[in-house]
PDB file of N, CA and C in Angstrom:
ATOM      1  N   UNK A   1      22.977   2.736   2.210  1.00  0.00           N
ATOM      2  CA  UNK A   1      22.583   3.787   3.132  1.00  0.00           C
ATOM      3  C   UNK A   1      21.781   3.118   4.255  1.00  0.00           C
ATOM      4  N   UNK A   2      22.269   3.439   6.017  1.00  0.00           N
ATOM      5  CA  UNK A   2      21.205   3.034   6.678  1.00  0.00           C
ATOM      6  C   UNK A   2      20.343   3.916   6.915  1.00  0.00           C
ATOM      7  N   UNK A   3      19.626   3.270   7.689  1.00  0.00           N
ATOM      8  CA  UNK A   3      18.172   4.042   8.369  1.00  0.00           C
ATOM      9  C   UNK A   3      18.687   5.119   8.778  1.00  0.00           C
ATOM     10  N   UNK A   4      19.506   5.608  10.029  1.00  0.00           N
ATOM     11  CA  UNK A   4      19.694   6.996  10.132  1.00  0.00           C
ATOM     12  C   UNK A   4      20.108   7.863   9.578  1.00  0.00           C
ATOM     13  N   UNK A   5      21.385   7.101   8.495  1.00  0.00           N
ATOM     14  CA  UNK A   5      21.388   8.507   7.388  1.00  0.00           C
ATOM     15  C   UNK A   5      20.573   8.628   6.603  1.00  0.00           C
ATOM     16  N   UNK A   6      19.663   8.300   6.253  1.00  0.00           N
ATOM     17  CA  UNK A   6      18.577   8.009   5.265  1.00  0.00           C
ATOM     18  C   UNK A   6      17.477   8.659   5.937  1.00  0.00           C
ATOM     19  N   UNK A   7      17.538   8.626   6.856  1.00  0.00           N
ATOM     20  CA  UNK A   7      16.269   9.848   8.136  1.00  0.00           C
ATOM     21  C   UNK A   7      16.953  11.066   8.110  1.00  0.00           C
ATOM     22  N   UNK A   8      18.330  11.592   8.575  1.00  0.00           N
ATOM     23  CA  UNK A   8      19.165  12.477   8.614  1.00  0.00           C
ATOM     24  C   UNK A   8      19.290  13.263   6.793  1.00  0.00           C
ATOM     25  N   UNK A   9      19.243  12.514   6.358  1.00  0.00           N
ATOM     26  CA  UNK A   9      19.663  13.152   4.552  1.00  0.00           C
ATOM     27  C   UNK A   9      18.148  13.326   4.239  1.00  0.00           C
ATOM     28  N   UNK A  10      16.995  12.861   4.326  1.00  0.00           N
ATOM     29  CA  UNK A  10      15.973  13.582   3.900  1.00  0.00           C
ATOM     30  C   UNK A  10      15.830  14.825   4.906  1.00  0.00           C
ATOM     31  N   UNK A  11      15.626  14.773   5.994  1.00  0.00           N
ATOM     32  CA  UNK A  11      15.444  16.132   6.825  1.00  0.00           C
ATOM     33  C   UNK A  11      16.100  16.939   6.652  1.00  0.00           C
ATOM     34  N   UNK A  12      17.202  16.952   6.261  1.00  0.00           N
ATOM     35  CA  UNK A  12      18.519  18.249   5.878  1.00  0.00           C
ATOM     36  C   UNK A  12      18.354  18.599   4.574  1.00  0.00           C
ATOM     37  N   UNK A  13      17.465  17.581   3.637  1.00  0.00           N
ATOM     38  CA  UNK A  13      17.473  18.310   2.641  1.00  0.00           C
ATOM     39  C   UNK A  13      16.182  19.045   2.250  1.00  0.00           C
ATOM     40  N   UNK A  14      15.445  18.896   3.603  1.00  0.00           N
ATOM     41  CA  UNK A  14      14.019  19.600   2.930  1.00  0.00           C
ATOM     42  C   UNK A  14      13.489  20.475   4.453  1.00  0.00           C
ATOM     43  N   UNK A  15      14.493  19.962   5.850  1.00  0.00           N
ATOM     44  CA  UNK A  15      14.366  21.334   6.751  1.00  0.00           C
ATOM     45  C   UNK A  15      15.414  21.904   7.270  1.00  0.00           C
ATOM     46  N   UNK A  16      16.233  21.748   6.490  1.00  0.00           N
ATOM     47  CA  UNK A  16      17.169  23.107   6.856  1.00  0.00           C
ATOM     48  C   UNK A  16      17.644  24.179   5.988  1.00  0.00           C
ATOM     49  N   UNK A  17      17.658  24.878   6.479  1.00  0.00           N
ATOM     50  CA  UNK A  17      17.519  26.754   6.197  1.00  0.00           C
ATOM     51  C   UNK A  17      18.717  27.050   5.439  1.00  0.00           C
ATOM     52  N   UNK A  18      17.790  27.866   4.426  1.00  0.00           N
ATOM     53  CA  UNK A  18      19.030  27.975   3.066  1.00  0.00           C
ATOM     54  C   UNK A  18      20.165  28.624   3.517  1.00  0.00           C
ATOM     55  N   UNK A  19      19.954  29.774   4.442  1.00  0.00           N
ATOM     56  CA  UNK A  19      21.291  30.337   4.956  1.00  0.00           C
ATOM     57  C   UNK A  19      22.515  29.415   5.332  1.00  0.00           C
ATOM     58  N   UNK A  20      21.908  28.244   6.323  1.00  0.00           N
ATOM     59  CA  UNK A  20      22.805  27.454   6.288  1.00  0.00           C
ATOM     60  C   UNK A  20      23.409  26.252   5.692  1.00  0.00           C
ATOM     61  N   UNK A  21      21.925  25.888   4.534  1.00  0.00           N
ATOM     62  CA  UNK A  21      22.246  24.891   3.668  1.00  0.00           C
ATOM     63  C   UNK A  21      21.772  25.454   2.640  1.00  0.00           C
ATOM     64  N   UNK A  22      22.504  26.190   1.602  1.00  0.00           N
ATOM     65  CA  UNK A  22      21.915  26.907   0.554  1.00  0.00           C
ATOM     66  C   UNK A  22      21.817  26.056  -0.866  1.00  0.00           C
ATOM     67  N   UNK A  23      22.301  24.345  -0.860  1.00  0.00           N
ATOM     68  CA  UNK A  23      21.931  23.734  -1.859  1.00  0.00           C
ATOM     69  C   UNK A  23      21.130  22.232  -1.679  1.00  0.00           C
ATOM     70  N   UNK A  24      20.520  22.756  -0.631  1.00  0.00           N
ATOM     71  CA  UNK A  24      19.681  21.501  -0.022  1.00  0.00           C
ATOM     72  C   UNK A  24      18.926  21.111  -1.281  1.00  0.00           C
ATOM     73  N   UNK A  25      18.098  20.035  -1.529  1.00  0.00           N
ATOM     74  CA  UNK A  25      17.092  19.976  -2.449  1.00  0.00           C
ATOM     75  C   UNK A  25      15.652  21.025  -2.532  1.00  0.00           C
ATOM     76  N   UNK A  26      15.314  21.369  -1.484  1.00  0.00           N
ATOM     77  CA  UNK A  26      14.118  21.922  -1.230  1.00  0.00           C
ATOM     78  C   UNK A  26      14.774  23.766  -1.278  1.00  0.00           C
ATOM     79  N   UNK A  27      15.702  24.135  -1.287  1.00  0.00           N
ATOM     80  CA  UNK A  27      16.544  25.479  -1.455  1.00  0.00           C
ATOM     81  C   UNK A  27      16.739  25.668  -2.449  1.00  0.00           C
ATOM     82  N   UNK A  28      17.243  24.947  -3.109  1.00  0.00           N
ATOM     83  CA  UNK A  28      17.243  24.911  -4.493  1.00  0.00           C
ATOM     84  C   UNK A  28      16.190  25.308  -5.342  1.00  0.00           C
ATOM     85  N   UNK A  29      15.145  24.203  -4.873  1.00  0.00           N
ATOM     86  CA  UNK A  29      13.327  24.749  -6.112  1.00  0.00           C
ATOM     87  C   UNK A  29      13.561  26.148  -5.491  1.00  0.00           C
ATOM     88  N   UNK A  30      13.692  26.164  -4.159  1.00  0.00           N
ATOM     89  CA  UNK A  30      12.898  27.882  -3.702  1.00  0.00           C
ATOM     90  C   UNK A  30      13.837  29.006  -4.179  1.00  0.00           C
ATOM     91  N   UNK A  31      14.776  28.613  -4.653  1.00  0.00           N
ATOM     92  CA  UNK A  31      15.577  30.065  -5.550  1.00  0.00           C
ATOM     93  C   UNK A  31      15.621  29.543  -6.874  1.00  0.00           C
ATOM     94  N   UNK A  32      14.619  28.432  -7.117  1.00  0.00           N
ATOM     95  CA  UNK A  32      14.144  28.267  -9.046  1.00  0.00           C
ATOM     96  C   UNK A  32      15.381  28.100  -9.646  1.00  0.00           C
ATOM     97  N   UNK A  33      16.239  27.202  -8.758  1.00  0.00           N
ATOM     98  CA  UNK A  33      16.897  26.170  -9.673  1.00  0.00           C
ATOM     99  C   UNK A  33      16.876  25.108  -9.439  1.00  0.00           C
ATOM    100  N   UNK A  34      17.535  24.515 -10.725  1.00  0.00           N
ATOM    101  CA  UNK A  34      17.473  22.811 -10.580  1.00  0.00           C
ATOM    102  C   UNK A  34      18.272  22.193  -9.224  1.00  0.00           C
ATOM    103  N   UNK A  35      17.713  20.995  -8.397  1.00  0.00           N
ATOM    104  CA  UNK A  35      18.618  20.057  -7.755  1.00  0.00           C
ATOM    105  C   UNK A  35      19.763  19.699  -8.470  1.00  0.00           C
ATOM    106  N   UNK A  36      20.571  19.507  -7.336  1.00  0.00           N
ATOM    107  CA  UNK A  36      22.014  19.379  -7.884  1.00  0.00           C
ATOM    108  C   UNK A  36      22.365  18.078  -8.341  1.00  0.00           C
ATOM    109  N   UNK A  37      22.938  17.775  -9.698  1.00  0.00           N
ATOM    110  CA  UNK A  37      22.953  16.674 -10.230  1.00  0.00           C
ATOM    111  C   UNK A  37      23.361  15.628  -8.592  1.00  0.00           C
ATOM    112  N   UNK A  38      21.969  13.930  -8.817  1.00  0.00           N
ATOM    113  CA  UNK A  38      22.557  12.819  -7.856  1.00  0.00           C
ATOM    114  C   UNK A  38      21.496  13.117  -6.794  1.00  0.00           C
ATOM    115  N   UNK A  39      21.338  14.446  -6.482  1.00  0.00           N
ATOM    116  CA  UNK A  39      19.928  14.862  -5.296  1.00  0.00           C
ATOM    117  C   UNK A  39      18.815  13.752  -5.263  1.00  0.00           C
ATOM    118  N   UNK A  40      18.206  13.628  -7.009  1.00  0.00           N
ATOM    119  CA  UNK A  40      17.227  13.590  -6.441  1.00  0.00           C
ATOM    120  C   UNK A  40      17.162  12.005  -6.122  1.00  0.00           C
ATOM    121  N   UNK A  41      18.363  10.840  -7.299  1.00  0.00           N
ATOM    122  CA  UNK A  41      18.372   9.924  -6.692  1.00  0.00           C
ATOM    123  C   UNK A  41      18.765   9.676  -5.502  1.00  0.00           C
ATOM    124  N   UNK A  42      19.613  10.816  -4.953  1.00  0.00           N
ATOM    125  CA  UNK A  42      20.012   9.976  -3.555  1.00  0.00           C
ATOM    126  C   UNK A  42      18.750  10.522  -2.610  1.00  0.00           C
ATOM    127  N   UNK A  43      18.042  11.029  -2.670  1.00  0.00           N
ATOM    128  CA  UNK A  43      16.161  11.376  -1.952  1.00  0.00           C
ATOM    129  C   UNK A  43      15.097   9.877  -2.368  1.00  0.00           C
ATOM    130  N   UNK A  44      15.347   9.397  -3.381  1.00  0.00           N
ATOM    131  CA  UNK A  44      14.547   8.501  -3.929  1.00  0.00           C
ATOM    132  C   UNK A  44      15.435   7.441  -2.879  1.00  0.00           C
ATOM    133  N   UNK A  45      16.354   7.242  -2.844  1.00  0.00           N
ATOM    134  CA  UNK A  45      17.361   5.455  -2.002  1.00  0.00           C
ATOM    135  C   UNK A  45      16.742   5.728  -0.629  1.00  0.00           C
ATOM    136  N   UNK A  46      16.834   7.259  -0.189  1.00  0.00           N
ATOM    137  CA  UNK A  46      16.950   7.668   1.712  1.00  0.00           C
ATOM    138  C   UNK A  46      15.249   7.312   1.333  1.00  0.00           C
ATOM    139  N   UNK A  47      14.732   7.554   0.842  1.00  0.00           N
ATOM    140  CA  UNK A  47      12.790   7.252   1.234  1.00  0.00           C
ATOM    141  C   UNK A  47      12.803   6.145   0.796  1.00  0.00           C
ATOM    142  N   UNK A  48      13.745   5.096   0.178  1.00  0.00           N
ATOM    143  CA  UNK A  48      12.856   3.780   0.184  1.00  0.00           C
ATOM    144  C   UNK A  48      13.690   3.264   1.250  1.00  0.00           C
ATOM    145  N   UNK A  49      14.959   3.280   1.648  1.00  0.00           N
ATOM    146  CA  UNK A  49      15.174   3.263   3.259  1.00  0.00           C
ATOM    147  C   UNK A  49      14.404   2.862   4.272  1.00  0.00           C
ATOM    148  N   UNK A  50      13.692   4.301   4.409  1.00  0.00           N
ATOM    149  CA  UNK A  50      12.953   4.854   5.157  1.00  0.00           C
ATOM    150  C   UNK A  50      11.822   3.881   4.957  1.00  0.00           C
ATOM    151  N   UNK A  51      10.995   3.688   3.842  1.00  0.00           N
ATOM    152  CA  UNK A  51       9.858   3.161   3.529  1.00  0.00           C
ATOM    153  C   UNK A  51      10.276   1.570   4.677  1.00  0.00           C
ATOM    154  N   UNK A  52      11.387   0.342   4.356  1.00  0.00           N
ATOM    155  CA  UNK A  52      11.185  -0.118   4.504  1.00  0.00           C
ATOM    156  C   UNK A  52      11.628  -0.431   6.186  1.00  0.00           C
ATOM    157  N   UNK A  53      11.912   0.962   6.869  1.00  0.00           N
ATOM    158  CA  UNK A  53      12.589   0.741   8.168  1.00  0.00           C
ATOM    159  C   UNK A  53      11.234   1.183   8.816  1.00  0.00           C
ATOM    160  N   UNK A  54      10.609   1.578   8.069  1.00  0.00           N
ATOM    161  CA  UNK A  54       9.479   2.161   8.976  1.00  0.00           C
ATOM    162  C   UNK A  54       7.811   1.650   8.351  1.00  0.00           C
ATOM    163  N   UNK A  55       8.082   0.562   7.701  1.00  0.00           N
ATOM    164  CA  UNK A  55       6.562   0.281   6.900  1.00  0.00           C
ATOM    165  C   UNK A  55       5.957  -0.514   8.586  1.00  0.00           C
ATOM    166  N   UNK A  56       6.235  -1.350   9.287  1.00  0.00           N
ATOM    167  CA  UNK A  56       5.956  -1.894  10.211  1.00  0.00           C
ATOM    168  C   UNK A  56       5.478  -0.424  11.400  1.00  0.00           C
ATOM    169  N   UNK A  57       6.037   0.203  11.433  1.00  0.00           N
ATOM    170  CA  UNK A  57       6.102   1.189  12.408  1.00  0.00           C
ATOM    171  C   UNK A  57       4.420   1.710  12.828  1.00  0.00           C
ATOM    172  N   UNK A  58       3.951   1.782  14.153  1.00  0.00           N
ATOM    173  CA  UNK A  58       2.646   2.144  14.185  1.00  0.00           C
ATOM    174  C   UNK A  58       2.578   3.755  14.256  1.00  0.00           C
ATOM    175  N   UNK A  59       3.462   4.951  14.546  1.00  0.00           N
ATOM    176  CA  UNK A  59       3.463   5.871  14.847  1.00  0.00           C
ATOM    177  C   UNK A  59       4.907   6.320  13.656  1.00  0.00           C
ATOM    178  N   UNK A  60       4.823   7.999  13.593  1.00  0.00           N
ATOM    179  CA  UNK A  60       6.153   8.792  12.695  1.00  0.00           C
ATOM    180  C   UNK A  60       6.706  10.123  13.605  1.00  0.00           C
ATOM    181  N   UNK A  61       7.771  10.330  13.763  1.00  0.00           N
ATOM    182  CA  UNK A  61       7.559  11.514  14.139  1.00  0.00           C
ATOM    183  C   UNK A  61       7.358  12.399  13.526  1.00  0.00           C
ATOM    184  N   UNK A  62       7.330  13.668  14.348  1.00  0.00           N
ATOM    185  CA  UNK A  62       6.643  14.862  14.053  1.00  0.00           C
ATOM    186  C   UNK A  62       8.004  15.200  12.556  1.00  0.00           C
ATOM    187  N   UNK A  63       8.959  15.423  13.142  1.00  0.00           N
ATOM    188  CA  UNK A  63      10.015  16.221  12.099  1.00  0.00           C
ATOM    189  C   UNK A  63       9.808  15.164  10.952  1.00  0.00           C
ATOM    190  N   UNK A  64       9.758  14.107  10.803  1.00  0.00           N
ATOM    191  CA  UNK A  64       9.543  13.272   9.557  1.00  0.00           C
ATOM    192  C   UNK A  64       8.585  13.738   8.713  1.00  0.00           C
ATOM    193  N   UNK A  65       7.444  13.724  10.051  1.00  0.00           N
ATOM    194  CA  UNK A  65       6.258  14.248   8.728  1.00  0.00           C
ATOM    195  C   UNK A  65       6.399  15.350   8.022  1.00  0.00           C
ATOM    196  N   UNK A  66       6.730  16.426   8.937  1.00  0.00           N
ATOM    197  CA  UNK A  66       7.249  17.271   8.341  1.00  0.00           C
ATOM    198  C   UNK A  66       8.178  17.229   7.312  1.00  0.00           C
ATOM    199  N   UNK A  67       9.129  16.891   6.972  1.00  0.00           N
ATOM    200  CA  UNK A  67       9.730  16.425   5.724  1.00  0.00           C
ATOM    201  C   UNK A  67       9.352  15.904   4.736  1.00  0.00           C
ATOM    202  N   UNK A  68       8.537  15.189   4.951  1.00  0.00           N
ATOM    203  CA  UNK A  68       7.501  14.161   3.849  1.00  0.00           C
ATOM    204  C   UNK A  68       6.479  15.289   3.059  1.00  0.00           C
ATOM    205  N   UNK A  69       6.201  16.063   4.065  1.00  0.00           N
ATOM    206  CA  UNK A  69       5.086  16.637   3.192  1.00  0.00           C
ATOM    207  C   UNK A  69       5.263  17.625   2.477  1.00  0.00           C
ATOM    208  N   UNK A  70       6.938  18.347   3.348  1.00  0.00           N
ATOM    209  CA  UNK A  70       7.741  19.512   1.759  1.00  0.00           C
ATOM    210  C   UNK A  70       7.671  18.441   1.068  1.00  0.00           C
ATOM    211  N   UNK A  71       8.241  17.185   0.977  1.00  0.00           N
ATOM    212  CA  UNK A  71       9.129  16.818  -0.326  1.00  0.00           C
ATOM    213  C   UNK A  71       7.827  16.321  -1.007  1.00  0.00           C
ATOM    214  N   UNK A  72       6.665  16.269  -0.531  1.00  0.00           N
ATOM    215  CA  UNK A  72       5.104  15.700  -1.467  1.00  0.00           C
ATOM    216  C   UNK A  72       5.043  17.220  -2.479  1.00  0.00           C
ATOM    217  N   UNK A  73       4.989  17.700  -1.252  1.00  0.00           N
ATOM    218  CA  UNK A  73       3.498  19.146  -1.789  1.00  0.00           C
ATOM    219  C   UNK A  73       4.391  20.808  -1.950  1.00  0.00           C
ATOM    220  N   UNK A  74       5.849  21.311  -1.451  1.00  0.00           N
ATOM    221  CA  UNK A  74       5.602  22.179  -1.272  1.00  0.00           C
ATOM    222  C   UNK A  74       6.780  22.067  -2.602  1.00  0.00           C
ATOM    223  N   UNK A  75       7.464  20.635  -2.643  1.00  0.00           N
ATOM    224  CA  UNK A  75       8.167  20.602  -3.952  1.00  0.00           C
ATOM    225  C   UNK A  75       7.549  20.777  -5.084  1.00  0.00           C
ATOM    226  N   UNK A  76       6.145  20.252  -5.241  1.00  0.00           N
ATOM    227  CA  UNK A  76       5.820  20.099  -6.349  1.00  0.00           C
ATOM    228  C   UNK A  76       5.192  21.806  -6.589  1.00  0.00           C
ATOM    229  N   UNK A  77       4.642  22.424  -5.508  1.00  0.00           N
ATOM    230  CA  UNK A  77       4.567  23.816  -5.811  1.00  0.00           C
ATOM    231  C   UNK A  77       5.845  24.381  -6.118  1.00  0.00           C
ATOM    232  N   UNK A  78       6.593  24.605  -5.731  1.00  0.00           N
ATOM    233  CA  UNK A  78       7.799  25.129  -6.319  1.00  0.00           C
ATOM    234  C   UNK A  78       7.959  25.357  -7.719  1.00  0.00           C
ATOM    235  N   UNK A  79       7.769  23.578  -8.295  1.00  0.00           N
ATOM    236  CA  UNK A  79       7.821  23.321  -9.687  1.00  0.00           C
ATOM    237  C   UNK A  79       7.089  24.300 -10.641  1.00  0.00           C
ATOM    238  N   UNK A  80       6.093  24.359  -9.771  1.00  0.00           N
ATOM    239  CA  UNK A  80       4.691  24.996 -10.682  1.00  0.00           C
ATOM    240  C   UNK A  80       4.702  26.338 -10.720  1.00  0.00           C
ATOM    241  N   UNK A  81       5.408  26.733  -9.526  1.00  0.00           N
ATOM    242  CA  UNK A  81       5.491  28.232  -9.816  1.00  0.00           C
ATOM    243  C   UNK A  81       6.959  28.603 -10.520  1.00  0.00           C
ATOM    244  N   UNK A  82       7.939  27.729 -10.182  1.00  0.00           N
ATOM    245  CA  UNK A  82       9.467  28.372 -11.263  1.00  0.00           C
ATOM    246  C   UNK A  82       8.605  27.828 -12.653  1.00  0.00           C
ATOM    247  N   UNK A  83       7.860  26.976 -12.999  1.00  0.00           N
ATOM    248  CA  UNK A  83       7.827  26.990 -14.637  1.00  0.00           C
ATOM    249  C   UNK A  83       6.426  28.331 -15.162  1.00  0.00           C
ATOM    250  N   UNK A  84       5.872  28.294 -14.168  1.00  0.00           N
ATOM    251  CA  UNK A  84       5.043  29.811 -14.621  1.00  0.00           C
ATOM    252  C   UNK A  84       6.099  31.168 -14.821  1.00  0.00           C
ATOM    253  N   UNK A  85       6.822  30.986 -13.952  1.00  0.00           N
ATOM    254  CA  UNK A  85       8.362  31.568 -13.984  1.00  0.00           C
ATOM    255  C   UNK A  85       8.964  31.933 -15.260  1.00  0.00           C
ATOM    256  N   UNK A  86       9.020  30.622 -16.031  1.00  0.00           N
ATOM    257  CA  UNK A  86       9.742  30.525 -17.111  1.00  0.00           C
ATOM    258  C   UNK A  86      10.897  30.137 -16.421  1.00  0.00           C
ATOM    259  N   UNK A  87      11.095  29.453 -15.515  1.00  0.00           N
ATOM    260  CA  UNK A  87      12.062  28.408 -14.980  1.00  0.00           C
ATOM    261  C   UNK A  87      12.470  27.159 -15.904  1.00  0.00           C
ATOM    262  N   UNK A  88      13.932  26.933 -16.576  1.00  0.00           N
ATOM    263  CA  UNK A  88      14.225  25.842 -17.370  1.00  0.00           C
ATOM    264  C   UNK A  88      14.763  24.813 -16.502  1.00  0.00           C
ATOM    265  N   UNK A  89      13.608  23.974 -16.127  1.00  0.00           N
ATOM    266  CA  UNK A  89      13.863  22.799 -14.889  1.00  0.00           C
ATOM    267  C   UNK A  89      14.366  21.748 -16.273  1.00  0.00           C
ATOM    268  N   UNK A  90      15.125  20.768 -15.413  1.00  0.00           N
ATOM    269  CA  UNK A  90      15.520  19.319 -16.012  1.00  0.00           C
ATOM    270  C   UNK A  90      14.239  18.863 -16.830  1.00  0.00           C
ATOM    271  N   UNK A  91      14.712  18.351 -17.682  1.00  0.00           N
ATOM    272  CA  UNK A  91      13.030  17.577 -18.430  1.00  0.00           C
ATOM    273  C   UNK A  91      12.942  16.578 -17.480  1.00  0.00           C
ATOM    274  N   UNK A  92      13.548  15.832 -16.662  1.00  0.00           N
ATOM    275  CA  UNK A  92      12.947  14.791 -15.614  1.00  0.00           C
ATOM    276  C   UNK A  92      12.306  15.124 -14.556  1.00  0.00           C
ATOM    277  N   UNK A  93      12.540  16.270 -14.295  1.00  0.00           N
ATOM    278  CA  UNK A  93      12.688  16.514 -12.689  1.00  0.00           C
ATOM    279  C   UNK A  93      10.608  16.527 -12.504  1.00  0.00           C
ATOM    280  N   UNK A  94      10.128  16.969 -13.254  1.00  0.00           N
ATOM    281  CA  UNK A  94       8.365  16.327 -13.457  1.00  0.00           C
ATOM    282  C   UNK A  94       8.204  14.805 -12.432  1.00  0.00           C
ATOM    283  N   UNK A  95       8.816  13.852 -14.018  1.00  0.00           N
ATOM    284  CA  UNK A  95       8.314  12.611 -13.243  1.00  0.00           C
ATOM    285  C   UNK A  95       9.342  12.635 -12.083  1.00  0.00           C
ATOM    286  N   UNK A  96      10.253  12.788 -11.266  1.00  0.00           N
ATOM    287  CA  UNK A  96      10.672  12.680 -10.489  1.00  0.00           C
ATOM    288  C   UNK A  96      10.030  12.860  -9.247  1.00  0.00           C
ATOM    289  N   UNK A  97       9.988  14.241  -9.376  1.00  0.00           N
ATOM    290  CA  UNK A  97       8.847  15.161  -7.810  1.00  0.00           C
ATOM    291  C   UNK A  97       7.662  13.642  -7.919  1.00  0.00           C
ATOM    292  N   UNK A  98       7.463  13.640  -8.687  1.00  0.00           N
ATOM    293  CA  UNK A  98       5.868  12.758  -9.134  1.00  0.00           C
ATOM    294  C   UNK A  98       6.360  11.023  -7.786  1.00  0.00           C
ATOM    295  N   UNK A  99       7.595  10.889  -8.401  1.00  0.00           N
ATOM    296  CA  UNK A  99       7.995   9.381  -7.699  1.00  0.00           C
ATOM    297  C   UNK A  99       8.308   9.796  -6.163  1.00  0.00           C
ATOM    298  N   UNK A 100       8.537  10.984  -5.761  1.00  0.00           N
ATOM    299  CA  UNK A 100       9.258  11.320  -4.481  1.00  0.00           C
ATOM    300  C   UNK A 100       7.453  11.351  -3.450  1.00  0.00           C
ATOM    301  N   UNK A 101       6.725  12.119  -4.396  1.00  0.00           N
ATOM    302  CA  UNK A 101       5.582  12.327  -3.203  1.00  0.00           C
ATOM    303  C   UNK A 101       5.039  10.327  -3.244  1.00  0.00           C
ATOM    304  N   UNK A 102       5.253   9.654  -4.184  1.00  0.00           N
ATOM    305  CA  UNK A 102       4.483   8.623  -4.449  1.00  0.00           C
ATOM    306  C   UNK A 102       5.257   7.588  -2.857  1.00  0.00           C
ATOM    307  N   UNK A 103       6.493   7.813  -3.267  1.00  0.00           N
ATOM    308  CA  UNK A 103       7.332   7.056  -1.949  1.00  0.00           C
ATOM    309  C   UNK A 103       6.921   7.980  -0.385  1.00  0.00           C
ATOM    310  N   UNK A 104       7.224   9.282  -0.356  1.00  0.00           N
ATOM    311  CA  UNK A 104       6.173   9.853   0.911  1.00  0.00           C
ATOM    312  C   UNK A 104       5.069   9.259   0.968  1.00  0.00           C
ATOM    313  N   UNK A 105       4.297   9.427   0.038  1.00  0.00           N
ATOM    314  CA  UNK A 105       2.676   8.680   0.670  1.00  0.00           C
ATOM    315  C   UNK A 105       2.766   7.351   0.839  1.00  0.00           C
ATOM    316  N   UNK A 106       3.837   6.711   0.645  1.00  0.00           N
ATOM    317  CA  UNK A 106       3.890   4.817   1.162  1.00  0.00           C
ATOM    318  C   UNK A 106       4.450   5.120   2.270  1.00  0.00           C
ATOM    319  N   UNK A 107       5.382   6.121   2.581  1.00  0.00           N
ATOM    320  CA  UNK A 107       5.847   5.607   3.948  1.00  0.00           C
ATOM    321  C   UNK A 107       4.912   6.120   4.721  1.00  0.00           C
ATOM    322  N   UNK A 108       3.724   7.045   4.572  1.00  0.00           N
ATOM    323  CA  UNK A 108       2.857   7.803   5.380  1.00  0.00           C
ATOM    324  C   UNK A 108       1.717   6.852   5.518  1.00  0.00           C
ATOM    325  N   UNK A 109       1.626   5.726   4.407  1.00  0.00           N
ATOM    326  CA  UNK A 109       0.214   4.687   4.366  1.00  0.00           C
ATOM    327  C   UNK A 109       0.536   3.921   4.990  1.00  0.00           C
ATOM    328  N   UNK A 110       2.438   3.013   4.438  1.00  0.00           N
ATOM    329  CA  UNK A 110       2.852   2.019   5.553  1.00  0.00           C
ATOM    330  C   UNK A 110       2.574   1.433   4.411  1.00  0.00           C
ATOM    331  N   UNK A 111       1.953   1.341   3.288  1.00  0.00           N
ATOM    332  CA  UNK A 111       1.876   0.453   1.800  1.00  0.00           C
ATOM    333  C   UNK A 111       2.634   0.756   0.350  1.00  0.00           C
TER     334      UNK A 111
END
C-alpha cells in the first residue's frame, strides 16, 4: 500500500457518511456491529504507512487529524457503549481499537 492510498483508506473509513459508505469501519461500531472481516488489519498497514510517510513531517493536516482521533477515541467509545449494549463484538476487536489509537498517537507524536 502507498502513502496515498493509505491516507485515502483511513479517511473513508472513519469520515465518510454512512449513507454513502454504510460499511466503513467507523459505521459499522456506530450501528453496533462488528468491522468487516480484513478492516481492521487493513487500518493497522494504512497507519503504519502513514506513520512512516509522515514520522519526519513537521505539520498534519486538518482532515488527517481528524481521522486519527475517530479512529483513537470515538472508536473506542463506540466499543464501550455497543458492549453496555450487550453488543457481541469479536473477542479481538478490544486489543485491536487498543493497537489502532497506539499507531494514531505515533503518527500524532512522530515517535
Amino acid at each position: 500500500m502507498d502513502f496515498e492510498t493509505a491516507h485515502e483508506f483511513v479517511v473513508r473509513q472513519t469520515l465518510g457518511t454512512s449513507a454513502d459508505l454504510p460499511d466503513t469501519f467507523i459505521a459499522c461500531l456506530r450501528q453496533g456491529k462488528p468491522p468487516i472481516p480484513g478492516q481492521v488489519t487493513s487500518l493497522l498497514l494504512a497507519l503504519k504507512v502513514l506513520f512512516e510517510g509522515l514520522k519526519h513531517e513537521p505539520t498534519l493536516n486538518r482532515t488527517l487529524l481528524k481521522a486519527l482521533l475517530i479512529l483513537s477515541y470515538e472508536s473506542r467509545q463506540l466499543y464501550a457503549q455497543g458492549q453496555k449494549a450487550g453488543v457481541s463484538w469479536p473477542p479481538l476487536l478490544d486489543e485491536d481499537l487498543g493497537r489502532i489509537a497506539k499507531t494514531a498517537q505515533s503518527i500524532l507524536l512522530g515517535e
